[in-house]
N, C-alpha and C. Protein backbone atom coordinates (compact mmCIF):
# COMPACT_ATOMS: atom_id res chain seq x y z
N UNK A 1 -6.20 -12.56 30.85
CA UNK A 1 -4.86 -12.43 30.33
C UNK A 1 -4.79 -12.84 28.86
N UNK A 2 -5.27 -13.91 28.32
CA UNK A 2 -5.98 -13.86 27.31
C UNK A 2 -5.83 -13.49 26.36
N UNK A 3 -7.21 -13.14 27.00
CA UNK A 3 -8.14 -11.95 25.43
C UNK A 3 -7.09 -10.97 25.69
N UNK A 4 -6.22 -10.31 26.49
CA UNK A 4 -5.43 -9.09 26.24
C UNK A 4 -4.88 -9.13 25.00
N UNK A 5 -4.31 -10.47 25.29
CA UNK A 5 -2.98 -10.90 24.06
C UNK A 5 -4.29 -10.65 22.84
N UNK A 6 -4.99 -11.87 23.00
CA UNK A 6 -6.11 -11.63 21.23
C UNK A 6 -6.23 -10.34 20.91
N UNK A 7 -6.39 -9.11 22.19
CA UNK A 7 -6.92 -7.98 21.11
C UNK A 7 -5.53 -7.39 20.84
N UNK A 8 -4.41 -7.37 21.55
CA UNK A 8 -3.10 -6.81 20.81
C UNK A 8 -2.63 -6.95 20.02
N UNK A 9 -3.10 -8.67 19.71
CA UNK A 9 -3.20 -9.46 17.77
C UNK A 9 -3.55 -9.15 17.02
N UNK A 10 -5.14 -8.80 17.88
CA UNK A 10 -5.56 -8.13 16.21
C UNK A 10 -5.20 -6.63 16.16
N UNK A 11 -5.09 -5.84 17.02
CA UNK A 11 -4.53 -4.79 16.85
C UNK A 11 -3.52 -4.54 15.81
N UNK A 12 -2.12 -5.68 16.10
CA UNK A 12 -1.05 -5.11 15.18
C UNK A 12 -1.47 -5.72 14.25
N UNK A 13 -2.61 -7.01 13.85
CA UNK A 13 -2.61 -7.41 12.63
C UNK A 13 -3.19 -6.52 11.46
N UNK A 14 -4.29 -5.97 12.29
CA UNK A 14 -4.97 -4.50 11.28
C UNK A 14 -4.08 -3.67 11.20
N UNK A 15 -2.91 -3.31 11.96
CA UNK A 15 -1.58 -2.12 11.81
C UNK A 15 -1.35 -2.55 10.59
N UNK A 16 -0.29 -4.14 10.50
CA UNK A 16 0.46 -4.45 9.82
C UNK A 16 -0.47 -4.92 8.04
N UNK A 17 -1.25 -5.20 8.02
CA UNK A 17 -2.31 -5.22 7.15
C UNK A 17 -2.58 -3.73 6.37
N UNK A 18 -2.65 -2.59 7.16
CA UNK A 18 -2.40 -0.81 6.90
C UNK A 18 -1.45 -0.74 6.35
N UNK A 19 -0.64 -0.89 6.68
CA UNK A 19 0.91 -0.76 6.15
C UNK A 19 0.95 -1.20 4.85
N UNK A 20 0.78 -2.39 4.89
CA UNK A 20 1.04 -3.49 3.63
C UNK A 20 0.18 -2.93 2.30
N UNK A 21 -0.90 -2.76 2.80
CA UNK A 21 -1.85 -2.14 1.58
C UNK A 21 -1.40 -0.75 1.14
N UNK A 22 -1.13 -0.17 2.14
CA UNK A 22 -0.68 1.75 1.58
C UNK A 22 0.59 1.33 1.10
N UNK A 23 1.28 0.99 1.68
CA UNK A 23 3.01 0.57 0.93
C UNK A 23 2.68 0.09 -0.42
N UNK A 24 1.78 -0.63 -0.57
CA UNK A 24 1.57 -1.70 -2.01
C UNK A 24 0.81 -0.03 -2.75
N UNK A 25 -0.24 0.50 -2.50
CA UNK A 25 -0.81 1.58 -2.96
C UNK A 25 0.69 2.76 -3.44
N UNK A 26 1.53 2.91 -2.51
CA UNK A 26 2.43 3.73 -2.57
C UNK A 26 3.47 3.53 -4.36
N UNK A 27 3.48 2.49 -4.48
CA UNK A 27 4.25 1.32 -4.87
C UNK A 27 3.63 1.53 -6.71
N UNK A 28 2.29 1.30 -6.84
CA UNK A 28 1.58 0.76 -8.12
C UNK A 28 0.56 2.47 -7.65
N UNK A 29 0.52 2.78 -7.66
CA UNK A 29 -0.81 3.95 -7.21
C UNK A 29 -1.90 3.22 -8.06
N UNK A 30 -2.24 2.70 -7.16
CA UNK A 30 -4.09 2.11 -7.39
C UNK A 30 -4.94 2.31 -6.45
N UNK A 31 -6.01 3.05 -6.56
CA UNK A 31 -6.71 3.93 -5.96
C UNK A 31 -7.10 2.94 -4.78
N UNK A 32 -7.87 1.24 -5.59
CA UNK A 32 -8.69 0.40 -4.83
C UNK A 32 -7.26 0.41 -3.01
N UNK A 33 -5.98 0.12 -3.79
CA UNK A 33 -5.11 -0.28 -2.70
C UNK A 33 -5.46 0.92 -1.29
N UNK A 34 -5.44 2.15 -1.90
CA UNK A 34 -5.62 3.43 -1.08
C UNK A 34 -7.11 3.09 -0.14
N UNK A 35 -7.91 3.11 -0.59
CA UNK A 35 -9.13 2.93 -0.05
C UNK A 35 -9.25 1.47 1.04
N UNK A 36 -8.71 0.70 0.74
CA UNK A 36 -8.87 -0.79 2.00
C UNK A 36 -7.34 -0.40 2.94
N UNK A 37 -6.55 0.10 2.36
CA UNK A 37 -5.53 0.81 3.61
C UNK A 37 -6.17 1.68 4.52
N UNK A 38 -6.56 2.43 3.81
CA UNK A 38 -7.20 3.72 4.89
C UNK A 38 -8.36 3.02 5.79
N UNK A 39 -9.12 2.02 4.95
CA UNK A 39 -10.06 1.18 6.33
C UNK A 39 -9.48 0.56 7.20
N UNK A 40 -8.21 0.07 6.98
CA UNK A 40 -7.82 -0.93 7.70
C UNK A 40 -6.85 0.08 8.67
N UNK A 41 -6.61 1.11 8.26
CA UNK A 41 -6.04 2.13 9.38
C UNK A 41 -6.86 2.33 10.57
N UNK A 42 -8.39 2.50 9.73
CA UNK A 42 -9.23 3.14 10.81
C UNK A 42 -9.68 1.99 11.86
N UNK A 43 -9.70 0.45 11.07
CA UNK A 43 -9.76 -0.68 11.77
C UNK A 43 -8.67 -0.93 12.93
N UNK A 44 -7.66 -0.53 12.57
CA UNK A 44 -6.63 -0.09 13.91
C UNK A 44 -7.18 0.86 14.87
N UNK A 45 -7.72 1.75 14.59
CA UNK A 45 -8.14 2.64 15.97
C UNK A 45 -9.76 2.04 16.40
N UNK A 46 -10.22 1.31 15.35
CA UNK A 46 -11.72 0.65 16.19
C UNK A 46 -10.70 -0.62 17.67
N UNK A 47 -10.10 -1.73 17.27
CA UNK A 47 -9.47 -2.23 17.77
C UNK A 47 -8.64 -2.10 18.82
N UNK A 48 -7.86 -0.56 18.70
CA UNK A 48 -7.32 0.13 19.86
C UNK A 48 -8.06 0.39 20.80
N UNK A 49 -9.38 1.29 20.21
CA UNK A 49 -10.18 1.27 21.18
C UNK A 49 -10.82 0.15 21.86
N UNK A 50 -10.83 -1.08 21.09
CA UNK A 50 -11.69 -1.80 21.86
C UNK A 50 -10.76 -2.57 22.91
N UNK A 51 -9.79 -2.35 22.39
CA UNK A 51 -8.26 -2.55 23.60
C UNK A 51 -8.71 -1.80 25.12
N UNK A 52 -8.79 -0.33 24.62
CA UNK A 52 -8.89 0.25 25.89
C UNK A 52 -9.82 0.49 27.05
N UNK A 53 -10.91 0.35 25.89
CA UNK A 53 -12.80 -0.19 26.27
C UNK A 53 -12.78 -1.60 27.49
N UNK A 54 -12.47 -2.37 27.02
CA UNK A 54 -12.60 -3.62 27.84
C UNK A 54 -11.62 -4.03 28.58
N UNK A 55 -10.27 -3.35 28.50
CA UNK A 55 -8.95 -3.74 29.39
C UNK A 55 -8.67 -2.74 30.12
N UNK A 56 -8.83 -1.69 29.85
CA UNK A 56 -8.27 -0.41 30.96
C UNK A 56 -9.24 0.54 31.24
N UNK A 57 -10.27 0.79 30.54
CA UNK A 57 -11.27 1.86 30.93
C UNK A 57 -12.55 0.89 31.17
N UNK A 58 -12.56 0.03 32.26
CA UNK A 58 -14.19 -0.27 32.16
C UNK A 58 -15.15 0.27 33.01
N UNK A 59 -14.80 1.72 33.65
CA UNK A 59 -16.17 2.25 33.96
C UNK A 59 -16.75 3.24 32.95
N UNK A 60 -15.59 3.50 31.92
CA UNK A 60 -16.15 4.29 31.15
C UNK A 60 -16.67 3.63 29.92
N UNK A 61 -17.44 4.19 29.11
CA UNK A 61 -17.87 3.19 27.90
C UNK A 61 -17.78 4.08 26.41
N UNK A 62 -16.78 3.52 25.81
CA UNK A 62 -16.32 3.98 24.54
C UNK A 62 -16.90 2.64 23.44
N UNK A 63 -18.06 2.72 23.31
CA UNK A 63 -18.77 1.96 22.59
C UNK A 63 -19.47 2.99 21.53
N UNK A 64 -19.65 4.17 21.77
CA UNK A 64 -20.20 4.87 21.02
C UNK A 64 -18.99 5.07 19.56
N UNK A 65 -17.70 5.77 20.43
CA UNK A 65 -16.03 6.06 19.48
C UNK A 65 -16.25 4.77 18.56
N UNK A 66 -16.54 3.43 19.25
CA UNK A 66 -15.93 2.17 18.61
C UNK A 66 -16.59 1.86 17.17
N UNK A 67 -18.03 2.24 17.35
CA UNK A 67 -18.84 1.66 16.52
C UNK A 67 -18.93 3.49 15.41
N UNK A 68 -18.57 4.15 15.52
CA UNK A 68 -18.54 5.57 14.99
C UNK A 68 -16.96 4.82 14.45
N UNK A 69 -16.07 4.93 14.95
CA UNK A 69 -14.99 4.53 13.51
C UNK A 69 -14.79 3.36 12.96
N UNK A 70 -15.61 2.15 13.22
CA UNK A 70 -15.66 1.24 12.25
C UNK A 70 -17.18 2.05 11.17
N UNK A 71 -17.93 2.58 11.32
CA UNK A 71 -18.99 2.49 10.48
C UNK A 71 -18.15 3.82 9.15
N UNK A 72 -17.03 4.62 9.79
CA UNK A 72 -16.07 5.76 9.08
C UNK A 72 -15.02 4.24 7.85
N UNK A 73 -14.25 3.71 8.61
CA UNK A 73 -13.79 2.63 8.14
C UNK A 73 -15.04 1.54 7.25
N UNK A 74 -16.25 1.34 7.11
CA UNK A 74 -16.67 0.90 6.17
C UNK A 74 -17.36 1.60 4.91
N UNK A 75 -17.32 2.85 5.48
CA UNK A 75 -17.45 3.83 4.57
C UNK A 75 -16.54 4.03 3.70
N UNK A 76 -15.27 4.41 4.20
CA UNK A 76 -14.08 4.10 3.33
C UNK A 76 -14.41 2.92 2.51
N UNK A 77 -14.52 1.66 2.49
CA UNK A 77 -14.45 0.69 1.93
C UNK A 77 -15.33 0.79 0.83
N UNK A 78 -16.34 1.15 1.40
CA UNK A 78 -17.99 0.97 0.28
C UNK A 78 -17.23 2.16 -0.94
N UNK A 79 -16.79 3.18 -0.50
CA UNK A 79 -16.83 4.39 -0.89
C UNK A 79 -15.91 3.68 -2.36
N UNK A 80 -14.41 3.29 -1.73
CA UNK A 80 -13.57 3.21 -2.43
C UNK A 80 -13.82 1.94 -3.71
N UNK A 81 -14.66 0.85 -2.69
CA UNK A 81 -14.97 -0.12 -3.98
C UNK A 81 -16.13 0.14 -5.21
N UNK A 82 -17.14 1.46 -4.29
CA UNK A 82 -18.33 1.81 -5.63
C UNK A 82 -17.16 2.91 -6.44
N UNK A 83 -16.36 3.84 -6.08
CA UNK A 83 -15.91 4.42 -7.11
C UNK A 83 -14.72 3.78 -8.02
N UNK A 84 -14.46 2.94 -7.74
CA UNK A 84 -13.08 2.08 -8.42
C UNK A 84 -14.38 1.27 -9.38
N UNK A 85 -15.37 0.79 -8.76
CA UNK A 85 -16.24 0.20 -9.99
C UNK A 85 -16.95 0.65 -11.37
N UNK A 86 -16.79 2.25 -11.13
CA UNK A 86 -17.37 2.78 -12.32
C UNK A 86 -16.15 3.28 -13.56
């Protein structure tokens, strides 16, 4: 009962974290803001999934989805902080 609550935490905390950064990006258009929003979007659907992975689907295994959109979401990141650096 729990860990439900922890992963629904971090769930909306990576939502509300998305938000905050694209709103702030929306706001000043700075590319860096665009790029850690959009990870932290995709960090919402790693999280969702891992919501649904370990609380409601456990004969099926969505470990493959999980680790495929966080490695999309750090791509974003790398992507956005090497081109904001040059």
């Amino acid at each position: 009962m729990i860990s439900s609550g922890i992963y629904a935490l971090t769930c909306l905390t990576m939502l509300l974290c998305a938000v905050l950064l694209l709103r702030a990006y929306f706001r000043v258009r700075r590319r860096l803001l665009l790029w850690n929003g959009l990870c932290f979007a995709v960090l919402t659907l790693t999280y969702f999934f891992v919501m649904l992975d370990l609380m409601f689907f456990r004969q099926a295994d969505l470990y493959t989805w999980r680790l495929s959109f966080t490695s999309l979401a750090m791509t974003l990141l790398m992507f956005g902080l090497i081109w904001e650096s040059q």
